[in-house]
N, C-alpha and C. Protein backbone atom coordinates (compact mmCIF):
# COMPACT_ATOMS: atom_id res chain seq x y z
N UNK A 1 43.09 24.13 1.50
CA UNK A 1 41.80 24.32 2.14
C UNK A 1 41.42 25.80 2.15
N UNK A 2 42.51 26.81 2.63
CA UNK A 2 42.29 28.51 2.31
C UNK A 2 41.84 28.68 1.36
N UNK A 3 42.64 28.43 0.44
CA UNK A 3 42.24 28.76 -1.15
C UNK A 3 40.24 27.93 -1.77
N UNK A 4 40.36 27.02 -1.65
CA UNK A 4 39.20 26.39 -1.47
C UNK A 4 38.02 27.58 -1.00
N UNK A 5 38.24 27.86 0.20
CA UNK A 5 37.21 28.58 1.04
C UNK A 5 36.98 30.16 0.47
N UNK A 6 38.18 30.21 0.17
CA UNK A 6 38.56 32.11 -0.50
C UNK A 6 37.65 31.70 -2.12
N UNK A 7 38.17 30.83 -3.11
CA UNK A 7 36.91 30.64 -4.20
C UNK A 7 35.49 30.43 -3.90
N UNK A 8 35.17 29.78 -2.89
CA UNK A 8 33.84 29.65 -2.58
C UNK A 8 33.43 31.05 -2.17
N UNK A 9 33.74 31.83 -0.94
CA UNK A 9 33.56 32.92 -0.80
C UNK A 9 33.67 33.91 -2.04
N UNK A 10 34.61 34.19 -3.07
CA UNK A 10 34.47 34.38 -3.72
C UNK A 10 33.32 34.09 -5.03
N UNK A 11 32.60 32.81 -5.26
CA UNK A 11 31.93 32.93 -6.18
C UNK A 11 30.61 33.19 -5.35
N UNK A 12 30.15 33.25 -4.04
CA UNK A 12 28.85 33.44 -3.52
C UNK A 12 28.80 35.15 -3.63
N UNK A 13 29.74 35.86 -3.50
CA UNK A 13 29.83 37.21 -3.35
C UNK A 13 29.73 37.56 -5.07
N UNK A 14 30.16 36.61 -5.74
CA UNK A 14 29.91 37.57 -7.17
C UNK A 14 28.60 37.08 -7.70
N UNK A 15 27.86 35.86 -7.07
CA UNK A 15 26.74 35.56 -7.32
C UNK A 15 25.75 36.57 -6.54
N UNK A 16 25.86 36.72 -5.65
CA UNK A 16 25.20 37.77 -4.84
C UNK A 16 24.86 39.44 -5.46
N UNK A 17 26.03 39.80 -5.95
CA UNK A 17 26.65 41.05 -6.85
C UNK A 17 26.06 40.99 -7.73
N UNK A 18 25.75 40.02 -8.46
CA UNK A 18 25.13 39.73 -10.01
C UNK A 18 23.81 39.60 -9.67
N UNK A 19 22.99 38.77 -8.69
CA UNK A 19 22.20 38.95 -8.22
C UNK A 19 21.33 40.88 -8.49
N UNK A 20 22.20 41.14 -7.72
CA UNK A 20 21.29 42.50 -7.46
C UNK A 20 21.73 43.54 -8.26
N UNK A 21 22.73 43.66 -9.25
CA UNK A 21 23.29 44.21 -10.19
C UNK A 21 22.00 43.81 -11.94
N UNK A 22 21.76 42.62 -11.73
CA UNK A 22 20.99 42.14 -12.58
C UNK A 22 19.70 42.36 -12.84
N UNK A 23 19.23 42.48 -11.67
CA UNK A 23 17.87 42.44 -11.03
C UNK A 23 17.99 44.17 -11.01
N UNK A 24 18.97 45.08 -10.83
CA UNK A 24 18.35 46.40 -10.88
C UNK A 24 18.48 46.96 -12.29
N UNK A 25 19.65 46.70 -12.74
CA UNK A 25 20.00 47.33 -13.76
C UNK A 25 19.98 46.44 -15.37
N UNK A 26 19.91 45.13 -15.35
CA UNK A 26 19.67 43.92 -16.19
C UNK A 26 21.14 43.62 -16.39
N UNK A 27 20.45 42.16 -17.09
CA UNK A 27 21.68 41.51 -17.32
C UNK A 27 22.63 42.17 -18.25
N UNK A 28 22.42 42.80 -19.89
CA UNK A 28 22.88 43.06 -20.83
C UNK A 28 23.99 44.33 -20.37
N UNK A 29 22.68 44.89 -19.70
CA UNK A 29 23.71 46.20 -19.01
C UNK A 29 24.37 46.47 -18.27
N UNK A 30 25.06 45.52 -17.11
CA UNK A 30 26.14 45.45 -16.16
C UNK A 30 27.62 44.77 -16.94
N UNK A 31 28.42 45.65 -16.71
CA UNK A 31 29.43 45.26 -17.58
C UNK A 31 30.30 44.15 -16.26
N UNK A 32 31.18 43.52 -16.57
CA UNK A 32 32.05 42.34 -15.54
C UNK A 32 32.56 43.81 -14.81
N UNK A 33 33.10 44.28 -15.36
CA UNK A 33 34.22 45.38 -14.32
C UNK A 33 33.14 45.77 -13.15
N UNK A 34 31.95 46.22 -13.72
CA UNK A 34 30.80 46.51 -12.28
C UNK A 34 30.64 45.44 -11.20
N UNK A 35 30.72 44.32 -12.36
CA UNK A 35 30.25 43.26 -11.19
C UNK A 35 31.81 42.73 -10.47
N UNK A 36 32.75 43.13 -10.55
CA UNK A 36 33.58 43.16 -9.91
C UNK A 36 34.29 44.10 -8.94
N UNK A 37 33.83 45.27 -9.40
CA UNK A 37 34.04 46.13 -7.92
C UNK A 37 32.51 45.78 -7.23
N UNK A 38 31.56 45.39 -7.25
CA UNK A 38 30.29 45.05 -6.35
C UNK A 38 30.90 43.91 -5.73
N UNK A 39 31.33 43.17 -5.92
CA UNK A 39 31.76 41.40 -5.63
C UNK A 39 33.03 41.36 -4.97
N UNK A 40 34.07 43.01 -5.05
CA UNK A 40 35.01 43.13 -4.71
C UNK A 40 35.54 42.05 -4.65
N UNK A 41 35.84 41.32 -6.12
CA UNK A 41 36.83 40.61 -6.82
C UNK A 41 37.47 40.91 -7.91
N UNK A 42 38.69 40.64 -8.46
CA UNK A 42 38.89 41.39 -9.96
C UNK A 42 38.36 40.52 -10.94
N UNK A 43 38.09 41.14 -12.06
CA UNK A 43 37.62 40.98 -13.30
C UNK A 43 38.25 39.10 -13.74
N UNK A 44 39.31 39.26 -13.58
CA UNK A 44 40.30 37.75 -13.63
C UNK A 44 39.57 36.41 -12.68
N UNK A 45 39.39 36.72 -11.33
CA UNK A 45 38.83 36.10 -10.86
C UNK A 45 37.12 35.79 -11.33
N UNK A 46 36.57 36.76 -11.64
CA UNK A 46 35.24 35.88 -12.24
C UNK A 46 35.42 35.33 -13.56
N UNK A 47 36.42 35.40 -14.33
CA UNK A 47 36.36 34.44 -15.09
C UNK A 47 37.31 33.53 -15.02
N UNK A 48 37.93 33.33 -14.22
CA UNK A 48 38.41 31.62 -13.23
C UNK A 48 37.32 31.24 -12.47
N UNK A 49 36.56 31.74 -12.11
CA UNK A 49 35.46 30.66 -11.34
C UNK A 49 34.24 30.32 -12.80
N UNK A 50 33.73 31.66 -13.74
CA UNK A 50 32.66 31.68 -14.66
C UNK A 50 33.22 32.04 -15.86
N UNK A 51 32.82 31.05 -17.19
CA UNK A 51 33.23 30.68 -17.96
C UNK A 51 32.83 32.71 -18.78
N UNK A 52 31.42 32.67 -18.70
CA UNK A 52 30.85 34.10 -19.20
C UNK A 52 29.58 34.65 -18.13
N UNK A 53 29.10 35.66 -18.51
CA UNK A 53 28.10 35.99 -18.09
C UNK A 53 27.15 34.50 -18.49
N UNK A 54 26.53 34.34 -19.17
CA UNK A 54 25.85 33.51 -18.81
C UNK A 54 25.92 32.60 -18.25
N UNK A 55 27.09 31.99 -18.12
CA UNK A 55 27.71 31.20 -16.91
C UNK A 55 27.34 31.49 -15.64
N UNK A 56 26.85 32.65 -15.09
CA UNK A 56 26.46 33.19 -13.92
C UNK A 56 25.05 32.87 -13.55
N UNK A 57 24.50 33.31 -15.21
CA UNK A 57 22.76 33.07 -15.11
C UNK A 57 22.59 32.08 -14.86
N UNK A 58 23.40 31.12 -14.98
CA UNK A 58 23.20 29.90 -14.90
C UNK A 58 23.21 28.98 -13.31
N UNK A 59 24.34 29.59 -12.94
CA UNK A 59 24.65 29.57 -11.27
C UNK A 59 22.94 30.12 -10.50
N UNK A 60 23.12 31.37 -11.01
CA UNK A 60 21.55 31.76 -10.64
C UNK A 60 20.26 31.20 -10.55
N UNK A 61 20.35 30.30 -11.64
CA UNK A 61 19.04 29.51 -11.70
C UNK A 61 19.09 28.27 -11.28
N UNK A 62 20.28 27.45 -11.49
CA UNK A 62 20.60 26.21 -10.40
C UNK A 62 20.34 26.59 -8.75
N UNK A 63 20.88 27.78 -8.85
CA UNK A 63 20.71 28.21 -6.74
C UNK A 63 19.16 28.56 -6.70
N UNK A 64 18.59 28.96 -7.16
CA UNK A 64 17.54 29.17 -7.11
C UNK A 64 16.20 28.14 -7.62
N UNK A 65 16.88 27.33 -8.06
CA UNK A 65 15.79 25.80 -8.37
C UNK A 65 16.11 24.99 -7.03
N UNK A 66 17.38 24.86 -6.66
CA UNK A 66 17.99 24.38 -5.43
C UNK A 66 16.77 24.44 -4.25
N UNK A 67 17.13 26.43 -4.06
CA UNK A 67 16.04 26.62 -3.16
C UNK A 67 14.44 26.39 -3.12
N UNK A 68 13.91 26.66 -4.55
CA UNK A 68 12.55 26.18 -4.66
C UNK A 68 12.51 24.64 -4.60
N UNK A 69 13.24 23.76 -4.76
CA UNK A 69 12.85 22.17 -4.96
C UNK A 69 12.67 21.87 -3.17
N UNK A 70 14.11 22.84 -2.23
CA UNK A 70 13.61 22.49 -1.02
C UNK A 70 12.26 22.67 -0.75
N UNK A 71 11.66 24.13 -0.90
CA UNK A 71 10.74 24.38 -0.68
C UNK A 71 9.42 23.60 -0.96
N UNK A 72 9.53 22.99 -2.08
CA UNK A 72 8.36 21.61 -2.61
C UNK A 72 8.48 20.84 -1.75
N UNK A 73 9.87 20.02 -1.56
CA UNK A 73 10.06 19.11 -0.86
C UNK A 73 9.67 19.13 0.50
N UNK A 74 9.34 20.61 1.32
CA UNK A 74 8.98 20.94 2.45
C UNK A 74 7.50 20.80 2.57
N UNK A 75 6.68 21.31 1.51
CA UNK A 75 5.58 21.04 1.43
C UNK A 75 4.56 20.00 1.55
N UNK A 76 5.26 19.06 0.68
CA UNK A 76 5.26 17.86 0.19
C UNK A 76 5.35 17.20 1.47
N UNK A 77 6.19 17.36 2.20
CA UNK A 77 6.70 16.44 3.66
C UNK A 77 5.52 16.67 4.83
N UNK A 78 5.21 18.30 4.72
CA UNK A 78 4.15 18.44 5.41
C UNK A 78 2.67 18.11 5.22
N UNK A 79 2.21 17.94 3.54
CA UNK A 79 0.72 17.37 3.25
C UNK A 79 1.16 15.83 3.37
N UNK A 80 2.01 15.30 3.76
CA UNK A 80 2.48 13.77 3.39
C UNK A 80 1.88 13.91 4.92
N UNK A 81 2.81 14.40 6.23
CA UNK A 81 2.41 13.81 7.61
C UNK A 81 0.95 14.53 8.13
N UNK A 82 0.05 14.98 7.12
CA UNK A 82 -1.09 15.25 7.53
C UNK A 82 -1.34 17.15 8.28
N UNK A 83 0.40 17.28 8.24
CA UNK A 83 0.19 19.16 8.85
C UNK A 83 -0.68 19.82 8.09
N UNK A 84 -0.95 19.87 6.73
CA UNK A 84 -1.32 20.85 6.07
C UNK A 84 -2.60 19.39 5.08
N UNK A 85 -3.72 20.36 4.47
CA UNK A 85 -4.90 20.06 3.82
C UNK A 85 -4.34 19.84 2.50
N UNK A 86 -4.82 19.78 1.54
CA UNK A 86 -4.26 19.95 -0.03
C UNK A 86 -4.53 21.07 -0.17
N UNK A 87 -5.64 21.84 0.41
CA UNK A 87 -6.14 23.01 -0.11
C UNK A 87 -4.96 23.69 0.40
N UNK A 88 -4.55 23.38 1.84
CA UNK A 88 -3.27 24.36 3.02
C UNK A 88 -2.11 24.35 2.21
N UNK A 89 -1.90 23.13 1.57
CA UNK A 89 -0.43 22.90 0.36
C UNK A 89 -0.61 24.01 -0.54
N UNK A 90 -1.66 24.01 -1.39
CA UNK A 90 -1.63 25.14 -2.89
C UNK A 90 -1.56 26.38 -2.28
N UNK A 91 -2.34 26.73 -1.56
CA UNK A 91 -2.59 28.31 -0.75
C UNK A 91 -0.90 28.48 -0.39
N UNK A 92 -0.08 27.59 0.39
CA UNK A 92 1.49 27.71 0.85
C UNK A 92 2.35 28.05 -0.53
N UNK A 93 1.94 26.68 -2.03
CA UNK A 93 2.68 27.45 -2.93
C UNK A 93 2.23 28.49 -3.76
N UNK A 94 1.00 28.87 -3.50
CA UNK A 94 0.78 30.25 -4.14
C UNK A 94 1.54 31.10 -3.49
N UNK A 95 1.40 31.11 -2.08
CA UNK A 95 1.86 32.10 -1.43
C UNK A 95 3.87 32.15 -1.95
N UNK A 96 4.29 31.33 -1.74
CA UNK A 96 5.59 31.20 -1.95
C UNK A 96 6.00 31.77 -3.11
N UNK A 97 5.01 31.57 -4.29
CA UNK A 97 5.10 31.67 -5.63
C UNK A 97 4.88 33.46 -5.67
N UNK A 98 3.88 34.13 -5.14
CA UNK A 98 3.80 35.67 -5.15
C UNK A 98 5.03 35.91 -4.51
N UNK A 99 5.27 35.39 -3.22
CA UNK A 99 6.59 36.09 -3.00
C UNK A 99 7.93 36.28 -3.30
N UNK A 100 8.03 35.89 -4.11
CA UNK A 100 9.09 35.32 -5.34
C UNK A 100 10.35 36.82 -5.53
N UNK A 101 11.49 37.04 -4.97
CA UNK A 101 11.89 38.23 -5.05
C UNK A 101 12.60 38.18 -6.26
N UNK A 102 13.35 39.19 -6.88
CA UNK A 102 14.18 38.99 -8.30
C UNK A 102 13.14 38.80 -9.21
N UNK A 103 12.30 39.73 -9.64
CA UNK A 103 11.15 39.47 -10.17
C UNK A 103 11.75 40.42 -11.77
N UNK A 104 12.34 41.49 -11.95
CA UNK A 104 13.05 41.81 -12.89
C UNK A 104 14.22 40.75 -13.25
N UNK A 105 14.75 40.33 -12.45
CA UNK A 105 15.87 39.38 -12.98
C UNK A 105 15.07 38.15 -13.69
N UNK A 106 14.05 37.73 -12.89
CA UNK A 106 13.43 36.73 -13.29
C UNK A 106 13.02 37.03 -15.38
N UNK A 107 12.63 37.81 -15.27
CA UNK A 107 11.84 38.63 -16.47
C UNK A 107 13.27 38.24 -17.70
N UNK A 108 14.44 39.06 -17.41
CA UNK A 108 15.59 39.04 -18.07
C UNK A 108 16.16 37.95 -18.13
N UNK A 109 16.32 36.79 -16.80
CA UNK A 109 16.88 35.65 -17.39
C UNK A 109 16.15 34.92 -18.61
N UNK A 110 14.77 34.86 -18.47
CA UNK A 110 13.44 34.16 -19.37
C UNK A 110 13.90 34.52 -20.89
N UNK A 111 14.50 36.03 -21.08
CA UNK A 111 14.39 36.45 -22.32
C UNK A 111 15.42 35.79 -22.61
N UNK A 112 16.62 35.78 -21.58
CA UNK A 112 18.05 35.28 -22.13
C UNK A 112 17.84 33.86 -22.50
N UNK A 113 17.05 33.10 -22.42
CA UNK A 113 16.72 31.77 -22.46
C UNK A 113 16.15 31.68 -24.23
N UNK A 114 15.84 32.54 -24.67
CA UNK A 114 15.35 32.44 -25.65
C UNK A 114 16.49 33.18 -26.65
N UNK A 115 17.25 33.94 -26.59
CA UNK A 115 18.00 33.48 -27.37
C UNK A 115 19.66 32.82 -26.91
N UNK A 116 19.47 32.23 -25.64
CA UNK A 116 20.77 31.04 -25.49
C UNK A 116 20.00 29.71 -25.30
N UNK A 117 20.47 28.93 -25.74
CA UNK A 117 19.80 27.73 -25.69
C UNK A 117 20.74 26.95 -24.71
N UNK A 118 21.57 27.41 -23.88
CA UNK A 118 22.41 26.84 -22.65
C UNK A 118 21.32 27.49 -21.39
N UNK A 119 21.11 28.59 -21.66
CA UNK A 119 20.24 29.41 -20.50
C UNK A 119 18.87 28.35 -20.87
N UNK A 120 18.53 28.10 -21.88
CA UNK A 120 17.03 27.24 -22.17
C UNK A 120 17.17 26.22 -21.54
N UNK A 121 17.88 25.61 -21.49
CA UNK A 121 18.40 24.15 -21.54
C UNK A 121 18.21 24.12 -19.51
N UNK A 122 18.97 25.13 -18.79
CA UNK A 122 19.25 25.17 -17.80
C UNK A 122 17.63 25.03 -17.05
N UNK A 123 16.82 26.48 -17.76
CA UNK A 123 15.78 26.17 -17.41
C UNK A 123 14.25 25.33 -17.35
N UNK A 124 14.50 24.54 -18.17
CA UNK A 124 14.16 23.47 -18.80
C UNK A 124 14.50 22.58 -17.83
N UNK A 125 15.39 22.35 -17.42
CA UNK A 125 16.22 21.15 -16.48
C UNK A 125 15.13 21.72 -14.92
N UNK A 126 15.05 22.98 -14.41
CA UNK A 126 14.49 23.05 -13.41
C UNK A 126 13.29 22.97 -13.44
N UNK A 127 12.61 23.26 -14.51
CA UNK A 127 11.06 23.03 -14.68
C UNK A 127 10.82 21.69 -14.64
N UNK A 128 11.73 20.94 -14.78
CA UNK A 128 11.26 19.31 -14.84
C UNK A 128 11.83 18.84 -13.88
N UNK A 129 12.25 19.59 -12.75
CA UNK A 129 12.23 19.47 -11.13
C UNK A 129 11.46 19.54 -10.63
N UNK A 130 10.88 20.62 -10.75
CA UNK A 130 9.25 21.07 -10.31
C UNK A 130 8.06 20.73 -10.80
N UNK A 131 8.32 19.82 -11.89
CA UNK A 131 7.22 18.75 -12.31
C UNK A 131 6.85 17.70 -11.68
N UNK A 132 7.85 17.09 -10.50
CA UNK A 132 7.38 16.25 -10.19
C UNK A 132 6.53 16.39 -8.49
N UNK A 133 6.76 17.31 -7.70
CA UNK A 133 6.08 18.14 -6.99
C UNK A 133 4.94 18.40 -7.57
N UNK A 134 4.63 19.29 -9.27
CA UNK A 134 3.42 19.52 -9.54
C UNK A 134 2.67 18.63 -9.55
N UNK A 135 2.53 17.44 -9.88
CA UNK A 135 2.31 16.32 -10.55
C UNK A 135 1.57 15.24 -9.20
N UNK A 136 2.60 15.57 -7.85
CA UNK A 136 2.41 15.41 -6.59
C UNK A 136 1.00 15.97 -6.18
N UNK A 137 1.50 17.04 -6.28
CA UNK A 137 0.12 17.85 -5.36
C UNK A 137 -1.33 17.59 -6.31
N UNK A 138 -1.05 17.97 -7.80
CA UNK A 138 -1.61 17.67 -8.76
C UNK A 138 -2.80 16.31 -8.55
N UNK A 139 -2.20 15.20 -8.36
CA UNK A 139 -2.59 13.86 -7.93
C UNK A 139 -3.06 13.92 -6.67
N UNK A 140 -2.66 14.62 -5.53
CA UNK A 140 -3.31 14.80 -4.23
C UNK A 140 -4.32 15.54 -4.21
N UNK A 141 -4.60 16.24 -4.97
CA UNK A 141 -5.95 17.37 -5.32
C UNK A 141 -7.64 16.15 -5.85
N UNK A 142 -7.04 15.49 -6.89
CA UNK A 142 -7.36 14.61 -7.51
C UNK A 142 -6.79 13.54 -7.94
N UNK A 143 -6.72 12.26 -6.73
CA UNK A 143 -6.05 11.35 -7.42
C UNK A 143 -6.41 10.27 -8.67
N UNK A 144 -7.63 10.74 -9.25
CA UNK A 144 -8.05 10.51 -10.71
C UNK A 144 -7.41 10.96 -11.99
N UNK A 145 -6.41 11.67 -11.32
CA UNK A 145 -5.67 12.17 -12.39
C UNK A 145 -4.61 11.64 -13.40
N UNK A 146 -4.73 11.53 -14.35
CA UNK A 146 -3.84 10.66 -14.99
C UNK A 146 -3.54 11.02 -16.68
N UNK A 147 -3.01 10.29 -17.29
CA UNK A 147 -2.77 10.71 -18.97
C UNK A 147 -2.81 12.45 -19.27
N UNK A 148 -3.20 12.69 -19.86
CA UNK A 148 -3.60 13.97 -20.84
C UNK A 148 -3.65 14.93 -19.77
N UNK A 149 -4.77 14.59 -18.89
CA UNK A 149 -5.30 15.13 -17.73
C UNK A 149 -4.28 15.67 -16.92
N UNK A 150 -3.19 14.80 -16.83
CA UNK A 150 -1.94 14.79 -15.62
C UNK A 150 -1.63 15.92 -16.09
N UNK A 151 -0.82 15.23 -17.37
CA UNK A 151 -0.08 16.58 -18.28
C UNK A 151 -0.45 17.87 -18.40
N UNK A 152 -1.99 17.82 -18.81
CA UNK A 152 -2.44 19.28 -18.64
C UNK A 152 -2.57 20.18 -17.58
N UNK A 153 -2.61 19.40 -16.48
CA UNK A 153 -3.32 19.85 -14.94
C UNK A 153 -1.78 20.79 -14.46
N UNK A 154 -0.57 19.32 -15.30
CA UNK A 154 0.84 19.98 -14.67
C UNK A 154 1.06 21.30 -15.46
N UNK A 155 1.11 21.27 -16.35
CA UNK A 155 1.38 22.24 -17.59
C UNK A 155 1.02 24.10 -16.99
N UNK A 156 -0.98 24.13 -16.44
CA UNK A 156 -1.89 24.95 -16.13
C UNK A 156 -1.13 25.47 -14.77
N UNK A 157 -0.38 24.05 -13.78
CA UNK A 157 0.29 24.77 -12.38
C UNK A 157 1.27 25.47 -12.94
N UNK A 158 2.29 24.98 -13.93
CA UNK A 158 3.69 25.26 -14.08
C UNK A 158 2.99 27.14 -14.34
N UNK A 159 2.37 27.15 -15.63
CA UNK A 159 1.72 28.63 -15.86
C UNK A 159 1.09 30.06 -15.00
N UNK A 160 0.78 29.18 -13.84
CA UNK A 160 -0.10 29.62 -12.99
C UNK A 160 0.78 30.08 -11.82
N UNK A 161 2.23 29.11 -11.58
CA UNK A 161 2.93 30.00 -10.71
C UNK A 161 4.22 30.69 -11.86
N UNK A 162 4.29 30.31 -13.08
CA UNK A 162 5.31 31.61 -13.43
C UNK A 162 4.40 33.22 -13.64
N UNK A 163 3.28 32.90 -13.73
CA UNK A 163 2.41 33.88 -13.80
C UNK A 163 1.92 35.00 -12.33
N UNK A 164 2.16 33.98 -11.58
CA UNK A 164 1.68 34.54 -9.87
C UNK A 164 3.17 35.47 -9.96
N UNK A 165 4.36 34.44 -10.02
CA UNK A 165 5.49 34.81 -9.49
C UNK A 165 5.66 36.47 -10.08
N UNK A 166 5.23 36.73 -11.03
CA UNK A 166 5.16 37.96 -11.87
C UNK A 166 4.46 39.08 -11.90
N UNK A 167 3.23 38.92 -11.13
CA UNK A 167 2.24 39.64 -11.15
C UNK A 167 2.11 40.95 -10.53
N UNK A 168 3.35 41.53 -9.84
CA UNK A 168 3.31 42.99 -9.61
C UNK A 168 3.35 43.67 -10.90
N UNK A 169 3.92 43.56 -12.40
CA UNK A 169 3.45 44.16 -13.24
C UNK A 169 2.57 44.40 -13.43
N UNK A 170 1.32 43.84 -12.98
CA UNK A 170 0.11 44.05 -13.56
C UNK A 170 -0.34 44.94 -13.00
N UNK A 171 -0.09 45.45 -11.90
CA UNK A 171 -0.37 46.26 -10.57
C UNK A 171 -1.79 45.83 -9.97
N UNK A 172 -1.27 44.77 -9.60
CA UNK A 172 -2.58 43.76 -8.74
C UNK A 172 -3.76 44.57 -7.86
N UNK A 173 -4.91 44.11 -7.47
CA UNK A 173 -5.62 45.75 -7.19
C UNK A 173 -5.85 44.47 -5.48
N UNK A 174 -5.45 42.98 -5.51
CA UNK A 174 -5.61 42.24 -4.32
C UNK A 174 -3.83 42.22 -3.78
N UNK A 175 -4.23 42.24 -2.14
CA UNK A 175 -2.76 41.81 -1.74
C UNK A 175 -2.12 40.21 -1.63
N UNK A 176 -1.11 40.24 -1.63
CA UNK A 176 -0.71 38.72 -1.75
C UNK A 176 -1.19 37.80 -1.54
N UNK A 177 -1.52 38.10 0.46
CA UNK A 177 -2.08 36.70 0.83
C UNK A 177 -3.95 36.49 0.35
N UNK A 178 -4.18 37.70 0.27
CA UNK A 178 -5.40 37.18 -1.04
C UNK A 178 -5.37 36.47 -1.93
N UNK A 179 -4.61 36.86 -2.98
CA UNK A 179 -4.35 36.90 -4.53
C UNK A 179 -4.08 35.25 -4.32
N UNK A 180 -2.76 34.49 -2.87
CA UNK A 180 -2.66 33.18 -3.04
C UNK A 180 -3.82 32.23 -2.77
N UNK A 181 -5.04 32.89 -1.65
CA UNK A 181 -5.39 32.09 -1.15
C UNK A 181 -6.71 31.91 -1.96
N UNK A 182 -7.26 33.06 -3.45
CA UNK A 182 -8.18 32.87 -3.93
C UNK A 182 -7.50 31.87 -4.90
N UNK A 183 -6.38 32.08 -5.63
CA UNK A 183 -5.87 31.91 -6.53
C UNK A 183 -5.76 29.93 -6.47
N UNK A 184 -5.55 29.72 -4.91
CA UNK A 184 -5.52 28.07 -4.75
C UNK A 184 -6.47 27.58 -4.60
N UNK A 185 -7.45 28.32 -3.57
CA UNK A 185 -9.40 27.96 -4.02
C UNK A 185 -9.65 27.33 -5.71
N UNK A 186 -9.07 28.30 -6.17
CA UNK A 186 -9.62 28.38 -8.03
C UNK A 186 -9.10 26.78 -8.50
N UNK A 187 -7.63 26.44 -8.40
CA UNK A 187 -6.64 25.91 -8.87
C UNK A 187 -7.27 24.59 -8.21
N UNK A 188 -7.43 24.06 -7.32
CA UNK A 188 -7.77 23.20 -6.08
C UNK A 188 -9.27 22.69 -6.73
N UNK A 189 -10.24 23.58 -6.90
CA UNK A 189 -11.60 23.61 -7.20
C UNK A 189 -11.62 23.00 -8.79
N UNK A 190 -10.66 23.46 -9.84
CA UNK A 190 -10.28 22.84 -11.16
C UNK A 190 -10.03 21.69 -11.19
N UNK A 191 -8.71 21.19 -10.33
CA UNK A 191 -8.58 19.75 -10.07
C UNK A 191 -9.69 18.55 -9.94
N UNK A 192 -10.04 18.90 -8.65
CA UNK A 192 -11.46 18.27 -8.52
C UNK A 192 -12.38 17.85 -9.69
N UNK A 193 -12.64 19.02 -10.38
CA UNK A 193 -13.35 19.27 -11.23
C UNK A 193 -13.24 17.81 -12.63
N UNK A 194 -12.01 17.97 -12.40
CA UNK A 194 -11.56 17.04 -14.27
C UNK A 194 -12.06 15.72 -13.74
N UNK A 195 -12.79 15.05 -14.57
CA UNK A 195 -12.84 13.38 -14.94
C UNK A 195 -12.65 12.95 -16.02
């Protein structure tokens, strides 16, 4: 049971380490030995818990689809018992979606995805988590929605929050809770829109 608890502790601390090792300095460029005095584990131990570095990215994006699917699922629970409007739902995941931290890591895992097709694969698997949430709200916006329409409507959200989630590059000239709450007006107002 020690041992048990000492690996778990152990792989949250080198996920954590990699985390912010990744996100400052990128993935390519943190060597294991860094991320093992950050994780204050040895080098041996992250690869008894992780097969490679990308093995990590991978941990990364499972924990982090984890946390966003709650977050749908929270949403979802609340436009279901009537707390929130459809319009109150999109405005919540815009907002969620700008606040998105690991926004360099985010950037670097995307690239690593393109040339690993295990990192593709991974993310691929979470986008079609969050399809069915889109697809949700999507249909609650407009429940006329269907075929081509569905697909496209899902396709335009999926774009619209990897795009939000990103958007301090651009050096936005609106602040967040603007940027979400015009940004779900727009998105909300489109829906409607399709027949």
């Amino acid at each position: 049971m020690v041992a048990a608890q000492h690996e778990k502790n152990g792989k949250a601390r080198i996920l954590a380490a990699a985390r912010a090792l990744f996100n400052s300095r990128g993935f390519h460029q943190t060597a294991m030995a860094e991320l093992a005095t950050a994780a204050q584990v040895s080098v041996g131990q992250i690869y008894r818990l992780f097969k490679s570095k990308e093995d990590i990215i991978e941990a990364l994006v499972h924990d982090d689809a984890d946390e966003w699917c709650e977050k749908l699922a929270a949403l979802q629970a609340r436009l279901d018992s009537g707390e929130l409007t459809v319009d109150q739902t999109f405005e919540q995941l815009m907002l969620q979606t700008i606040d998105e931290k690991d926004e360099a890591l985010s950037f670097d895992i995307m690239a690593e995805s393109f040339r690993n097709s295990e990192v593709a694969d991974t993310i691929g698997a979470m986008c079609e988590r969050f399809r069915i949430y889109i697809r949700y709200f999507a249909c609650s916006a407009n429940p006329d929605l269907s075929g081509e329409a569905l697909d496209a409507a899902e396709d335009m959200l999926l774009a619209c929050l990897f795009g939000l989630g990103h958007r301090s590059i651009s050096r936005p000239s609106l602040s967040a809770t603007i940027a979400g709450k015009r940004a779900a007006q727009m998105i909300v107002t489109a829906l409607r829109g399709v027949r």
